[in-house]
PDB file of N, CA and C in Angstrom:
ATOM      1  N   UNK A   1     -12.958 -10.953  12.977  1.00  0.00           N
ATOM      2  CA  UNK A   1     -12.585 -10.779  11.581  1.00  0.00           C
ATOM      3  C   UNK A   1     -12.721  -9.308  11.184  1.00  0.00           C
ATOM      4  N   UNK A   2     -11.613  -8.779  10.540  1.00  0.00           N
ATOM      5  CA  UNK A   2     -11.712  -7.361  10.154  1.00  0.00           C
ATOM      6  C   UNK A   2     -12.533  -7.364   8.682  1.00  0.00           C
ATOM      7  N   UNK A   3     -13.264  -6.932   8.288  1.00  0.00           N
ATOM      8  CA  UNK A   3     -14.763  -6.196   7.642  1.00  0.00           C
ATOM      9  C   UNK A   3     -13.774  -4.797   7.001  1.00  0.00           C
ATOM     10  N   UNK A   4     -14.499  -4.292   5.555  1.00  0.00           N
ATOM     11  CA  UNK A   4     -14.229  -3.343   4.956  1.00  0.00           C
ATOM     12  C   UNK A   4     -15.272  -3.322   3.387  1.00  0.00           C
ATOM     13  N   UNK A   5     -15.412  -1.967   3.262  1.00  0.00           N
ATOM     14  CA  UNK A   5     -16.222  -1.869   1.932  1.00  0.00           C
ATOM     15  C   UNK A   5     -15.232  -1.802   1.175  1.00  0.00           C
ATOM     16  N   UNK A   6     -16.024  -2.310  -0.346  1.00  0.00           N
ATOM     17  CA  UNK A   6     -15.312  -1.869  -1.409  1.00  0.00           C
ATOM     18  C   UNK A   6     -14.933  -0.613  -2.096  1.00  0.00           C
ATOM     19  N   UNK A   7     -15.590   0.607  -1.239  1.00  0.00           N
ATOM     20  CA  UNK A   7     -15.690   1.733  -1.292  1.00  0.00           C
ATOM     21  C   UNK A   7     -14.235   1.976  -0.308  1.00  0.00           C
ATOM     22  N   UNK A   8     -13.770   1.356   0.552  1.00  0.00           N
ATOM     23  CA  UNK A   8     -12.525   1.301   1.492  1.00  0.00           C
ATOM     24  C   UNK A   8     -11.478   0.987   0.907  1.00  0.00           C
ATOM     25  N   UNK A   9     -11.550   0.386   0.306  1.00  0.00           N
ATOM     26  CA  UNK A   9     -10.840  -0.421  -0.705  1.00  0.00           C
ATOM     27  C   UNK A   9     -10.186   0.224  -1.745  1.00  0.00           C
ATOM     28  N   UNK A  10     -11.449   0.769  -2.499  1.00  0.00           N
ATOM     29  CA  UNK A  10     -10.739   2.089  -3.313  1.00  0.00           C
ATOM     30  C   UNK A  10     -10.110   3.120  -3.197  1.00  0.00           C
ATOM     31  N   UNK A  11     -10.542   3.025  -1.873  1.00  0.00           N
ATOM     32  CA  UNK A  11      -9.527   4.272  -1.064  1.00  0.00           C
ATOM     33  C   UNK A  11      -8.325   4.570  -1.212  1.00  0.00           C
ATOM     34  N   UNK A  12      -7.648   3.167  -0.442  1.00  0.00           N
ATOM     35  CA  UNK A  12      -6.949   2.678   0.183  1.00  0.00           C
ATOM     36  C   UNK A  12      -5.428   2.378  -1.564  1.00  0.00           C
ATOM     37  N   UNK A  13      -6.397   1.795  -2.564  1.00  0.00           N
ATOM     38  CA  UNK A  13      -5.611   1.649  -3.490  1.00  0.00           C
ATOM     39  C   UNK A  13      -5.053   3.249  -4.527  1.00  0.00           C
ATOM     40  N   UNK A  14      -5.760   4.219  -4.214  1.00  0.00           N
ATOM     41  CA  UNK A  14      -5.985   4.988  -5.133  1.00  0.00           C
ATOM     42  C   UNK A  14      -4.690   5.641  -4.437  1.00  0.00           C
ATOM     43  N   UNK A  15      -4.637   5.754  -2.862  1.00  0.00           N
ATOM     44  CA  UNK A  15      -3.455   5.919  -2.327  1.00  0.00           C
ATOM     45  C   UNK A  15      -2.025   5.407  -2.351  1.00  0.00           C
ATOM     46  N   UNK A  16      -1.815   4.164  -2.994  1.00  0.00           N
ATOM     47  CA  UNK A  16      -1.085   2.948  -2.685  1.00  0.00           C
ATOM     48  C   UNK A  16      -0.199   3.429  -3.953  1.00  0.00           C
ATOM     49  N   UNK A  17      -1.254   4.420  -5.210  1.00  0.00           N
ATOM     50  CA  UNK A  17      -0.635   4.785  -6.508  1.00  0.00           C
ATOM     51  C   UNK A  17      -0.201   5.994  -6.801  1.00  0.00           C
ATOM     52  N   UNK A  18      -0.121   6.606  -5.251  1.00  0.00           N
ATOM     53  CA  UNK A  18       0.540   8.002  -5.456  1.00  0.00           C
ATOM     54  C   UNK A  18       1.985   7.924  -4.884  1.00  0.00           C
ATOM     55  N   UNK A  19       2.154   6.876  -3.581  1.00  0.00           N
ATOM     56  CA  UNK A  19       3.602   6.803  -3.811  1.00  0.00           C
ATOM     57  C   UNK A  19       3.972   5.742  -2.701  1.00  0.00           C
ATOM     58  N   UNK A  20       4.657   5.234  -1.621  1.00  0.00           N
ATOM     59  CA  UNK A  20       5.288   3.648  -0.962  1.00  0.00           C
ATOM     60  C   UNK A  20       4.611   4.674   0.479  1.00  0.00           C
ATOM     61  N   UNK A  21       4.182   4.088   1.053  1.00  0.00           N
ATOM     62  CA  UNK A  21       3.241   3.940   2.139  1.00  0.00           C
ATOM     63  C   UNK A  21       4.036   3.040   3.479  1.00  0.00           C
ATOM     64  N   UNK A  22       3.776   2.993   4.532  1.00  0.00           N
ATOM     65  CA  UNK A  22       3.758   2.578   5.826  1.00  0.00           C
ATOM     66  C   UNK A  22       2.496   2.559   6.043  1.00  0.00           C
ATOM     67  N   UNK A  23       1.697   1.164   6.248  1.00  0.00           N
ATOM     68  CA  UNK A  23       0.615   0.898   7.026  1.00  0.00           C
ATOM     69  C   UNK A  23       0.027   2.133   7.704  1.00  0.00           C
ATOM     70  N   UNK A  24       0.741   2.363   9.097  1.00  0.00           N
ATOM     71  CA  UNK A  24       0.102   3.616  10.128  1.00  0.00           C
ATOM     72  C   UNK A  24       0.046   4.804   9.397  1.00  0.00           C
ATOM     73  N   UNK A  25       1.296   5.205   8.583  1.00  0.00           N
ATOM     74  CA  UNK A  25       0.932   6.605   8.071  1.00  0.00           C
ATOM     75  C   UNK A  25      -0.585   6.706   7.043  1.00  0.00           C
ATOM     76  N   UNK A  26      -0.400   5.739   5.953  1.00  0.00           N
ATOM     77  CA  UNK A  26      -1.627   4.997   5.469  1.00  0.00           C
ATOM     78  C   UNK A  26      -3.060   5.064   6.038  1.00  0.00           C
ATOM     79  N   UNK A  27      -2.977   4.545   7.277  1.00  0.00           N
ATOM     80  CA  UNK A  27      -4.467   4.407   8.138  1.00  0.00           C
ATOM     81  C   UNK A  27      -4.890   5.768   8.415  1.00  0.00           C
ATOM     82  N   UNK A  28      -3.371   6.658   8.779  1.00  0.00           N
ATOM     83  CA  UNK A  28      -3.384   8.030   9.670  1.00  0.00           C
ATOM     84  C   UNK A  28      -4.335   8.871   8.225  1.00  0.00           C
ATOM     85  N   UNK A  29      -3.646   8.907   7.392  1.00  0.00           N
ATOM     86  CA  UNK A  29      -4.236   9.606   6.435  1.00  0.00           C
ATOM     87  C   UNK A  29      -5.431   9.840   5.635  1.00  0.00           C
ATOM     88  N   UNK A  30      -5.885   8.670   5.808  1.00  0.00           N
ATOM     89  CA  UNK A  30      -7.273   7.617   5.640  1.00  0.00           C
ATOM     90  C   UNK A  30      -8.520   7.741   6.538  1.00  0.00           C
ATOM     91  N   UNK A  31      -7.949   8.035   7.421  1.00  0.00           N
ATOM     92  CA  UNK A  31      -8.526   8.284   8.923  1.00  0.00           C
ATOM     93  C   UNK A  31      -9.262   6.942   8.934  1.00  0.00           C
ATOM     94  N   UNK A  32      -8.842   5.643   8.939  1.00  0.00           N
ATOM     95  CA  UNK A  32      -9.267   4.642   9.016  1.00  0.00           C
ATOM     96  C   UNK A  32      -8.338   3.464  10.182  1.00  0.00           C
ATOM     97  N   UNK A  33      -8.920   2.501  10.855  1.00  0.00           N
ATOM     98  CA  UNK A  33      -8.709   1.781  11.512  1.00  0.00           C
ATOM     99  C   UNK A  33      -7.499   0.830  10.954  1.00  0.00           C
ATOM    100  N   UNK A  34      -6.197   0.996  11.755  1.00  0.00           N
ATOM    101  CA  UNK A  34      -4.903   0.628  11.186  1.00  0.00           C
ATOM    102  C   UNK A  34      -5.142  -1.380  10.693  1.00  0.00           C
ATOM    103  N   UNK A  35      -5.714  -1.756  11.523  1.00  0.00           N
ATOM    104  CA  UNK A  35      -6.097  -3.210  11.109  1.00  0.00           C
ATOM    105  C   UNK A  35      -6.873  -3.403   9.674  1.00  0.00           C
ATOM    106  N   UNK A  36      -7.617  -2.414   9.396  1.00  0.00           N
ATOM    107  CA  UNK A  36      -8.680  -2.436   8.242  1.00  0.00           C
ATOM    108  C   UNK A  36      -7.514  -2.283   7.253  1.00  0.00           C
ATOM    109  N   UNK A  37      -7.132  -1.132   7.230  1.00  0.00           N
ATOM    110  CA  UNK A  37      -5.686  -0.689   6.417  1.00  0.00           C
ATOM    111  C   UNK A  37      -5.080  -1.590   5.962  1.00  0.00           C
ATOM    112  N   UNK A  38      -4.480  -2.863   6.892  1.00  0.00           N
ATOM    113  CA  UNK A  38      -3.795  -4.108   6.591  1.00  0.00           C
ATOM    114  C   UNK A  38      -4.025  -4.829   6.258  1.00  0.00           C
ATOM    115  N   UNK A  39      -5.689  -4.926   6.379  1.00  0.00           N
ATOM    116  CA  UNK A  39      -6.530  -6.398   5.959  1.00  0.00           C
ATOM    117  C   UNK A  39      -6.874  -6.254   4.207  1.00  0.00           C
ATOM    118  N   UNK A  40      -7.254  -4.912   4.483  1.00  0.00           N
ATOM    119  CA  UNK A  40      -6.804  -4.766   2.666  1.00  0.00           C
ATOM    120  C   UNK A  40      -5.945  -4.193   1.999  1.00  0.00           C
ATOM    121  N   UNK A  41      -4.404  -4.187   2.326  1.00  0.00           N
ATOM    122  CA  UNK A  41      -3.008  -4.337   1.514  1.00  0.00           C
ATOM    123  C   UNK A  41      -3.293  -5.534   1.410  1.00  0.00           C
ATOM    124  N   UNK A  42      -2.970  -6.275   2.397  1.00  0.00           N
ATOM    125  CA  UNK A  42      -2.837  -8.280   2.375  1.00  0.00           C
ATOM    126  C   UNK A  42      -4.157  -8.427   0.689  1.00  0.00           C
ATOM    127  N   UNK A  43      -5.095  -8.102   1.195  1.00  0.00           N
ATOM    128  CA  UNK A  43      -6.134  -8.412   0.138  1.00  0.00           C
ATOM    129  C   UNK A  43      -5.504  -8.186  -1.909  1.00  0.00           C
ATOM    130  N   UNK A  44      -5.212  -7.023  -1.415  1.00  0.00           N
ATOM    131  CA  UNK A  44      -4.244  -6.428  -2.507  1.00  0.00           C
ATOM    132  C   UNK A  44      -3.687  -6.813  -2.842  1.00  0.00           C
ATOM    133  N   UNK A  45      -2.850  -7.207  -2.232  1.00  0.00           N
ATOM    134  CA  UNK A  45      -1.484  -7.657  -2.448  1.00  0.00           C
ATOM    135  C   UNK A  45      -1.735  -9.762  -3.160  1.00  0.00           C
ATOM    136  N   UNK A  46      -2.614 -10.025  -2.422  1.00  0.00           N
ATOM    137  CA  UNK A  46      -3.070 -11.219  -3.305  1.00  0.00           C
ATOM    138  C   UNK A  46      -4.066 -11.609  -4.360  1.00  0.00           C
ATOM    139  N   UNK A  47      -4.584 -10.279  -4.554  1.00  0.00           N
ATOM    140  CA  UNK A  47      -5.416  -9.596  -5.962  1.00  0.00           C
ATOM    141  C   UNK A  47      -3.884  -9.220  -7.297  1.00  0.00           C
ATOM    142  N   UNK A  48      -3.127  -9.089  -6.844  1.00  0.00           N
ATOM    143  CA  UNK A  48      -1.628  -8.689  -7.713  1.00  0.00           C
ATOM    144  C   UNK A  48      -2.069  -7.069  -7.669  1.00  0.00           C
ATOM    145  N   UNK A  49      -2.934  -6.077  -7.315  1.00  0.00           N
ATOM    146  CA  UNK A  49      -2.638  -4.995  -7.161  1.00  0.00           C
ATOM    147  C   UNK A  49      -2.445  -4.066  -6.298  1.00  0.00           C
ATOM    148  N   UNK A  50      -1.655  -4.482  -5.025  1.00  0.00           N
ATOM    149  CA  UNK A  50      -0.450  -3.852  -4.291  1.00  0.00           C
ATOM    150  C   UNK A  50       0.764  -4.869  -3.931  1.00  0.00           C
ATOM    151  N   UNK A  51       1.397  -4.193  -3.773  1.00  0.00           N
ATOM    152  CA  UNK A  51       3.006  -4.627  -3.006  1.00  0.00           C
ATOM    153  C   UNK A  51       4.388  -4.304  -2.376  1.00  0.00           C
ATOM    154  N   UNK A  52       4.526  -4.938  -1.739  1.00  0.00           N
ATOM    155  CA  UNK A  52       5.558  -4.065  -0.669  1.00  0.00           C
ATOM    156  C   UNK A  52       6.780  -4.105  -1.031  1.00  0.00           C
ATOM    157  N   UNK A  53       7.640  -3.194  -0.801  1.00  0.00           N
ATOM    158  CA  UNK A  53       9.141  -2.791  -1.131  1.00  0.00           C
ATOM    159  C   UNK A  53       9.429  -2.800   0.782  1.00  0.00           C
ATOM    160  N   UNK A  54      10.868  -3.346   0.445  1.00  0.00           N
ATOM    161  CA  UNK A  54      11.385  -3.359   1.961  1.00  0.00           C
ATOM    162  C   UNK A  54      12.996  -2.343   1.772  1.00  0.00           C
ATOM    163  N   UNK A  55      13.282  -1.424   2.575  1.00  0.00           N
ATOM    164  CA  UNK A  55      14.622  -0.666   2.412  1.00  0.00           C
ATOM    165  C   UNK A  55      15.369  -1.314   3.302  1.00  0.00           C
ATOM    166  N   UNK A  56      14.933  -2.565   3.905  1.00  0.00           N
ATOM    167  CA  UNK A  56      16.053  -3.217   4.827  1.00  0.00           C
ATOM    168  C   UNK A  56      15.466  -3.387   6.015  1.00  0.00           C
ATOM    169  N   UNK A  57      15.007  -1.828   6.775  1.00  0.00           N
ATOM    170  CA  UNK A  57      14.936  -1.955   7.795  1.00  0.00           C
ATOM    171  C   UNK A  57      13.178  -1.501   7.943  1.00  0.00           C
ATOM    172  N   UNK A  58      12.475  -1.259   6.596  1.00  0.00           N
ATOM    173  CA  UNK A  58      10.993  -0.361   6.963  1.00  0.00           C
ATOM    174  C   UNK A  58      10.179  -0.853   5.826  1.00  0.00           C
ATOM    175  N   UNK A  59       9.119  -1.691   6.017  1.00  0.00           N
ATOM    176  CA  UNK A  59       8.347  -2.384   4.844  1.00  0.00           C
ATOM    177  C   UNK A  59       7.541  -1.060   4.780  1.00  0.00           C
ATOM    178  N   UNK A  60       7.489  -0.818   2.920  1.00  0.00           N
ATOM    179  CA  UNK A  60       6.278  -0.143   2.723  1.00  0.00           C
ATOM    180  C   UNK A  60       5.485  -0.935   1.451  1.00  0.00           C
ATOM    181  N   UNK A  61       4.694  -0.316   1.132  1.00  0.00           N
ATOM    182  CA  UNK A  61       3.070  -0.615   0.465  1.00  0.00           C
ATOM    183  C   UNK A  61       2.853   0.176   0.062  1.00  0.00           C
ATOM    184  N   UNK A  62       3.044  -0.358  -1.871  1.00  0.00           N
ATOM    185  CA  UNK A  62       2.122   0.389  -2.850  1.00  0.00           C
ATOM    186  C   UNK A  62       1.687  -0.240  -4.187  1.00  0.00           C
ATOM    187  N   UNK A  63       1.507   0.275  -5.153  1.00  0.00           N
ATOM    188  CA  UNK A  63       1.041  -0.582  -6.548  1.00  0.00           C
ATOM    189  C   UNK A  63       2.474  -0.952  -6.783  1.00  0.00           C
ATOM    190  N   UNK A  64       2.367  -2.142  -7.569  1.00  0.00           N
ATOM    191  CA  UNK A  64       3.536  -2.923  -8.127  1.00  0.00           C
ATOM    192  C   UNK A  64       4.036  -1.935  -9.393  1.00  0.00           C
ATOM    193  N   UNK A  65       3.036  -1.311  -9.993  1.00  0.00           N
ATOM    194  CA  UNK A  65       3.741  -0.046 -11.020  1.00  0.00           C
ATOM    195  C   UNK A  65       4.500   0.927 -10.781  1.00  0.00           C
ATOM    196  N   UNK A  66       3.858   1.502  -9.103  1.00  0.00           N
ATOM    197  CA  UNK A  66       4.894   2.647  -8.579  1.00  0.00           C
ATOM    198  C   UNK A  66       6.219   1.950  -8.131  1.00  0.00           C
ATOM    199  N   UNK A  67       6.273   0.855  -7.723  1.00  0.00           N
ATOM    200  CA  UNK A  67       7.113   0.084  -6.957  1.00  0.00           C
ATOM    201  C   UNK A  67       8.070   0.071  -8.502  1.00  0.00           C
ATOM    202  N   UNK A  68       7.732  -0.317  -9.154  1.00  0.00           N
ATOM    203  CA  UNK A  68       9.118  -0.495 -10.469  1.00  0.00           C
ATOM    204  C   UNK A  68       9.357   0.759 -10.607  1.00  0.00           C
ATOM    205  N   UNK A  69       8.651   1.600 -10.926  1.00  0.00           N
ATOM    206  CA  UNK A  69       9.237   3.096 -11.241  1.00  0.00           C
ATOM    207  C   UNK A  69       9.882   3.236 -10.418  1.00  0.00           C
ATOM    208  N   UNK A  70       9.856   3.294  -8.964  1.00  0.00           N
ATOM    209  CA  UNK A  70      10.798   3.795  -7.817  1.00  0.00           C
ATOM    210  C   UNK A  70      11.767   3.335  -7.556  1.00  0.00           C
ATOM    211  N   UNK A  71      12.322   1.393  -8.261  1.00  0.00           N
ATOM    212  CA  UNK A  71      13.229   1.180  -8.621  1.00  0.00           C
ATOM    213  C   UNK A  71      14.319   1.435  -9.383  1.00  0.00           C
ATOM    214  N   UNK A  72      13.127   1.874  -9.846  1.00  0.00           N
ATOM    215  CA  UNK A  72      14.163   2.294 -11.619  1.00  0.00           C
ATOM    216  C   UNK A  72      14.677   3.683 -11.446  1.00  0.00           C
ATOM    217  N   UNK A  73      14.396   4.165 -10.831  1.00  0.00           N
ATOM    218  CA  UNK A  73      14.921   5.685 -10.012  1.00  0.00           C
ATOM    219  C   UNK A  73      15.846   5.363  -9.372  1.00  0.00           C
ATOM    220  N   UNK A  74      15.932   4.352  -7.979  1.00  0.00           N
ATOM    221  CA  UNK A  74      16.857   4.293  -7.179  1.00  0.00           C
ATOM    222  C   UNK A  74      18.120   3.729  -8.109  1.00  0.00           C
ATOM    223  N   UNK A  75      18.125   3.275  -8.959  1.00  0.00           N
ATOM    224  CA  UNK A  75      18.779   2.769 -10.160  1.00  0.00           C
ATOM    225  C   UNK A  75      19.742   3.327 -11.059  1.00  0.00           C
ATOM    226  N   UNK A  76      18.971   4.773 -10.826  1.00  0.00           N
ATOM    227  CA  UNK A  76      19.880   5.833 -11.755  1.00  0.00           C
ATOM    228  C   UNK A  76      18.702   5.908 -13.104  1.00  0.00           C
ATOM    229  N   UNK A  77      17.862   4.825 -13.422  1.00  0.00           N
ATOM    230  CA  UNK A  77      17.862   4.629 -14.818  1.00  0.00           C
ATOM    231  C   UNK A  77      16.202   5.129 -15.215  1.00  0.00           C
TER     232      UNK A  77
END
């Protein structure tokens, strides 16, 4: 079972709200263990504060707030 502080956690989210993420780049930056990384998006993501945008071919991960703004950009609007 992958293990993480809540101090990891905060990390991990404080990042998620600067802009759409890829897991590995995420972990890379974090300098944290790419599984830990995932175990708390998933966590996040069923807390309602992260979520992933897919461009088709490349899931990324971030807050559901940046995620509408970045819609609303790709949008024109």
């Amino acid at each position: 079972m992958v293990e993480y502080t809540e101090e990891d956690k905060q990390k991990v989210l404080e990042k998620l709200g600067q802009k759409t993420w890829k897991i590995k780049d995420l972990a890379k930056i974090l300098k944290m263990d790419k599984k830990v990384v995932q175990k708390i998006i998933l966590d996040l993501i069923e807390e309602g504060k992260a979520a992933y945008w897919s461009s088709g071919s490349t899931t990324y991960y971030s807050t559901p707030e940046y995620i509408e703004e970045y819609e609303k950009k790709r949008a024109g609007g």
